[in-house]
Protein backbone atom coordinates (compact mmCIF):
# COMPACT_ATOMS: atom_id res chain seq x y z
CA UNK A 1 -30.78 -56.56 -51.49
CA UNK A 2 -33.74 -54.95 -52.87
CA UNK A 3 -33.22 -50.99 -53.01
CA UNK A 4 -35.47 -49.19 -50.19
CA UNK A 5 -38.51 -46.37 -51.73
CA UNK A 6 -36.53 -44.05 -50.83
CA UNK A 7 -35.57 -42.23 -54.37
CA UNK A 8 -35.57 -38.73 -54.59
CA UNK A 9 -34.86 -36.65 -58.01
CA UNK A 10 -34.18 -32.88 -57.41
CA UNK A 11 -35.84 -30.74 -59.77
CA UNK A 12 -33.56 -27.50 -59.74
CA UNK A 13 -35.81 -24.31 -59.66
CA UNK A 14 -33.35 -21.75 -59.25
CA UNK A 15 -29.47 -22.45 -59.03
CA UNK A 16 -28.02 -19.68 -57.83
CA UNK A 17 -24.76 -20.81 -59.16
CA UNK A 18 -23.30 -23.52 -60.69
CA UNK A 19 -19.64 -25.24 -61.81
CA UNK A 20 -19.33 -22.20 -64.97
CA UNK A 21 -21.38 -19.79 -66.92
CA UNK A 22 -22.06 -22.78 -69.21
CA UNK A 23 -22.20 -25.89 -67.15
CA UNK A 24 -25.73 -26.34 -65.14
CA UNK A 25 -24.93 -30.22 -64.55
CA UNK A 26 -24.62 -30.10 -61.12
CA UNK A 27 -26.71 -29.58 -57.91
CA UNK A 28 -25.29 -27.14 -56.19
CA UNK A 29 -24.72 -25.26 -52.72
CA UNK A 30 -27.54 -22.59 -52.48
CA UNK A 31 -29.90 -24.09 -55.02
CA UNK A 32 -33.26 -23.90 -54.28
CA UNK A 33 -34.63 -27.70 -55.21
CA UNK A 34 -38.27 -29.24 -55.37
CA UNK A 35 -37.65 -33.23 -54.34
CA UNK A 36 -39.82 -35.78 -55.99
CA UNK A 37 -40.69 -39.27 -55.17
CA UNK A 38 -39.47 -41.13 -58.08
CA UNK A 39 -41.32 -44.66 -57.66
CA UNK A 40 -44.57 -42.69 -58.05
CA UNK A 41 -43.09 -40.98 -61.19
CA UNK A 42 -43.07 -37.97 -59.90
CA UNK A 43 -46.38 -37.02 -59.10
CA UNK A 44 -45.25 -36.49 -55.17
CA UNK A 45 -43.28 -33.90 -53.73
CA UNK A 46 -41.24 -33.36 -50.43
CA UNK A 47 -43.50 -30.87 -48.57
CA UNK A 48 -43.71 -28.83 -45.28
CA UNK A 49 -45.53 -26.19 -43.58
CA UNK A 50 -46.14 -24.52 -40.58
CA UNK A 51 -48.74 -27.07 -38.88
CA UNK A 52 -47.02 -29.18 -36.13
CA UNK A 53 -47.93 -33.22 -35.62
CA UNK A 54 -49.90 -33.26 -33.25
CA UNK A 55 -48.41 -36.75 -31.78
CA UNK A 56 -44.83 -38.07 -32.08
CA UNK A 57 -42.16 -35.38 -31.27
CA UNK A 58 -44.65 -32.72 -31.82
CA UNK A 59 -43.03 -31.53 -34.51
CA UNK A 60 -43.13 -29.43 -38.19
CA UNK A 61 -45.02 -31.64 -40.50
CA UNK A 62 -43.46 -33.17 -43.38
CA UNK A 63 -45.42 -35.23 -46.36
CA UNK A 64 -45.32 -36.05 -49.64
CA UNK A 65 -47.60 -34.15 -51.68
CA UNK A 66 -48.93 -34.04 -55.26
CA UNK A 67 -48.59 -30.47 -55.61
CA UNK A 68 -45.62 -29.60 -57.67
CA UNK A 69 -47.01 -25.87 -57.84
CA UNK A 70 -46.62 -25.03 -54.19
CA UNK A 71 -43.48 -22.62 -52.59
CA UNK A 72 -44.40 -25.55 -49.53
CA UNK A 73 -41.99 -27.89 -51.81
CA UNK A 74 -39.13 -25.83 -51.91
CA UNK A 75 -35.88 -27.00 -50.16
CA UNK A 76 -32.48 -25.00 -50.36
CA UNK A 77 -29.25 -26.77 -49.72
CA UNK A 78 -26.57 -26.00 -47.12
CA UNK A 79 -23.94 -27.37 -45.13
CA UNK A 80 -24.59 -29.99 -42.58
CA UNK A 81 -23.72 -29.19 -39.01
CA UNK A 82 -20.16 -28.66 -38.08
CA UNK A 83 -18.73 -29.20 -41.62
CA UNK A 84 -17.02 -26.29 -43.45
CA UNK A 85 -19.69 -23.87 -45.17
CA UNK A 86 -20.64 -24.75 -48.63
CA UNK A 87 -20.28 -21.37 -50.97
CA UNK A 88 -22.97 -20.75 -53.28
CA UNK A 89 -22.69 -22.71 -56.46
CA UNK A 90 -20.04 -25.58 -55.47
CA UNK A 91 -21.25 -28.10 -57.07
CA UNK A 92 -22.53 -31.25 -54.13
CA UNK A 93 -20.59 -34.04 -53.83
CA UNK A 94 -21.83 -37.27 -53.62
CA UNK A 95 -21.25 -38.78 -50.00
CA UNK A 96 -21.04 -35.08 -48.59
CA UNK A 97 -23.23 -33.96 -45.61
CA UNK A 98 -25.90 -31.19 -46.39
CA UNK A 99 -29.44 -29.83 -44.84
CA UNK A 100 -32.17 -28.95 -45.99
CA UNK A 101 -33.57 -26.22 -45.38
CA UNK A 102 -37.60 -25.37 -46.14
CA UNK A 103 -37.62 -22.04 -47.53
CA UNK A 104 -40.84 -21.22 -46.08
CA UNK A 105 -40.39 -21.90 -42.78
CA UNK A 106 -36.31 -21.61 -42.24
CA UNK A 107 -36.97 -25.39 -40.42
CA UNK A 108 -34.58 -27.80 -41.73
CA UNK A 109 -35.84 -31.82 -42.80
CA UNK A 110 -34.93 -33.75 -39.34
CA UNK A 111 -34.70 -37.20 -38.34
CA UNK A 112 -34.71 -39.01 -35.11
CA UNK A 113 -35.27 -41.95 -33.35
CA UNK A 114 -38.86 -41.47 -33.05
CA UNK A 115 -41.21 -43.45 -34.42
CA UNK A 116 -44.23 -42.08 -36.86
CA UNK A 117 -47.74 -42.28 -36.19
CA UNK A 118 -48.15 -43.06 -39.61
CA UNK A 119 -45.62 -45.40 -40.65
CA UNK A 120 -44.44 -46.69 -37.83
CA UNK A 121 -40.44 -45.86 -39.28
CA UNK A 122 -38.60 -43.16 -38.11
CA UNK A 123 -39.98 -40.09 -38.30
CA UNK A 124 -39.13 -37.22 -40.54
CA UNK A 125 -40.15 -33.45 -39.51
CA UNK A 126 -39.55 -29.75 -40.50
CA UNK A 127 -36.97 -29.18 -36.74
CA UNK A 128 -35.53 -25.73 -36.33
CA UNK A 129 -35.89 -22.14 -36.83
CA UNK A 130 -33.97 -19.80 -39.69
CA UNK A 131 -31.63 -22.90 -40.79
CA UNK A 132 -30.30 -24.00 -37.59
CA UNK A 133 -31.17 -27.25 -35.62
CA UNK A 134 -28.83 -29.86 -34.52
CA UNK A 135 -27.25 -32.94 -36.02
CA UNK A 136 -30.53 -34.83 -36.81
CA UNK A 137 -30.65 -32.11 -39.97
CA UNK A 138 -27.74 -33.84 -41.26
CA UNK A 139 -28.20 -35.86 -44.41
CA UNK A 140 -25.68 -38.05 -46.45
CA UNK A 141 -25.83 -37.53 -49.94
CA UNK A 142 -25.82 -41.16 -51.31
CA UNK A 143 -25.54 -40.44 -55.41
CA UNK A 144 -25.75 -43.63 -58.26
CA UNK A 145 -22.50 -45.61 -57.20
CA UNK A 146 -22.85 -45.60 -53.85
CA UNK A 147 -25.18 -47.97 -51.54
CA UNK A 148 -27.83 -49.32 -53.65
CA UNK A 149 -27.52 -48.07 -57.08
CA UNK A 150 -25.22 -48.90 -60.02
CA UNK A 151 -22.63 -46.56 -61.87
CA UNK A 152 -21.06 -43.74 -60.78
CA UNK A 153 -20.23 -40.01 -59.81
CA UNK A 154 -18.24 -38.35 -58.03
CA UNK A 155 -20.75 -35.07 -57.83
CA UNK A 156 -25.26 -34.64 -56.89
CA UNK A 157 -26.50 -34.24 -60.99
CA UNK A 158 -29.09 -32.72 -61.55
CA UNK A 159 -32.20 -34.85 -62.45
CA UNK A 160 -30.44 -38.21 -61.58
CA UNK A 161 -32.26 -40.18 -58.57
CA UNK A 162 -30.34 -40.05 -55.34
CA UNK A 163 -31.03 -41.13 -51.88
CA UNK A 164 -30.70 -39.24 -48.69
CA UNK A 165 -29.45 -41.24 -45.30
CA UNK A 166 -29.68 -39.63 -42.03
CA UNK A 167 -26.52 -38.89 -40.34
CA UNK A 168 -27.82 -39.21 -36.70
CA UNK A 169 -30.24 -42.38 -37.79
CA UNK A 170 -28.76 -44.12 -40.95
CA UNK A 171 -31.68 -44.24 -42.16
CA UNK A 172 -32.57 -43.83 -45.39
CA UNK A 173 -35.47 -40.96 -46.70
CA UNK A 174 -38.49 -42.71 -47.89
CA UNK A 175 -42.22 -42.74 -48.62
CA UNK A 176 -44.89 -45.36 -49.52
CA UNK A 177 -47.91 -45.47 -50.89
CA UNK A 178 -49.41 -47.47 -48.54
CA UNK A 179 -49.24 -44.52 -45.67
CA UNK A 180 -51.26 -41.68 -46.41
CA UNK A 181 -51.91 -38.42 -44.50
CA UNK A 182 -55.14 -37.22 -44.81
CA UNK A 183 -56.30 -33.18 -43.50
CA UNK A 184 -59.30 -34.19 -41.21
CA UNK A 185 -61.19 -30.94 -40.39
């Protein structure tokens, strides 16, 4: 089976702790990440802001954008819903539930079953307000080993692709070139 675009490589901007003094291997609970699309070499970046789609649920807009400069691509990991709270600077492990939360806005990255005007997959959306949502924040980490990829480990390491799969959906996180969102004005 051919491996979804789905890819994502976090780029650690500021762990605020990690396994030891001396060990920054490992993403880690609290970090503060920047997520980039890794079939496009990482030119693209997970990105949100405040604007809301304006069909579909209606919701915070999410896209992947070339801007690797912008506080919009900053995502800081917790624990999913209903799971024991992740202290700052456990290291991730790989098959664990986190969210995402967009440090601009406090929305987390949500999935559901509706469909996107632009892809016509599920849709993906900033959902929430100051870190809390519901279940359709939750997000499997899926690390090399598990699903589509070869090799393993046990923990989320730090620039080594990984995929995320919706809890609530099963659906994998993914982009494609082929869908673009353009601002109109």
């Amino acid at each position: 089976m051919k491996a979804p675009s789905c890819f994502v490589t976090a780029v650690i901007l500021c762990a605020v702790g990690t396994v030891s003094a001396d060990d920054d291997t490992y993403v880690t609970c609290g970090s503060a990440i920047k997520l980039t699309h890794v079939e496009s070499g990482g030119k693209f970046f997970l990105q949100s802001d405040e604007r809301q789609l304006q069909s579909g649920s209606g919701q915070q807009l999410v896209t992947a954008a070339p801007n690797n400069n912008s506080p919009k691509s900053l995502w800081q990991i917790r624990e999913g819903h209903d799971t024991p709270i992740c202290p700052v600077g456990t290291p991730v492990k790989c098959g664990s539930t986190i969210r995402l939360m967009h440090l601009e806005t406090g929305s987390n990255l949500h999935t559901h079953g509706i469909r996107s005007p632009l892809s016509n997959q599920h849709e993906v959306t900033g959902f929430g307000q100051g870190g809390e949502g519901d279940v359709g924040d939750d997000w499997e980490v899926v690390c090399e080993g598990g699903s589509y990829f070869s090799g393993s480990s046990q923990y989320w390491l730090r620039d080594r692709p990984i995929q995320f799969r919706g809890t609530a959906t099963q659906r994998f996180l993914g982009s494609s070139s082929t869908v673009k969102f353009t601002e109109q004005k």
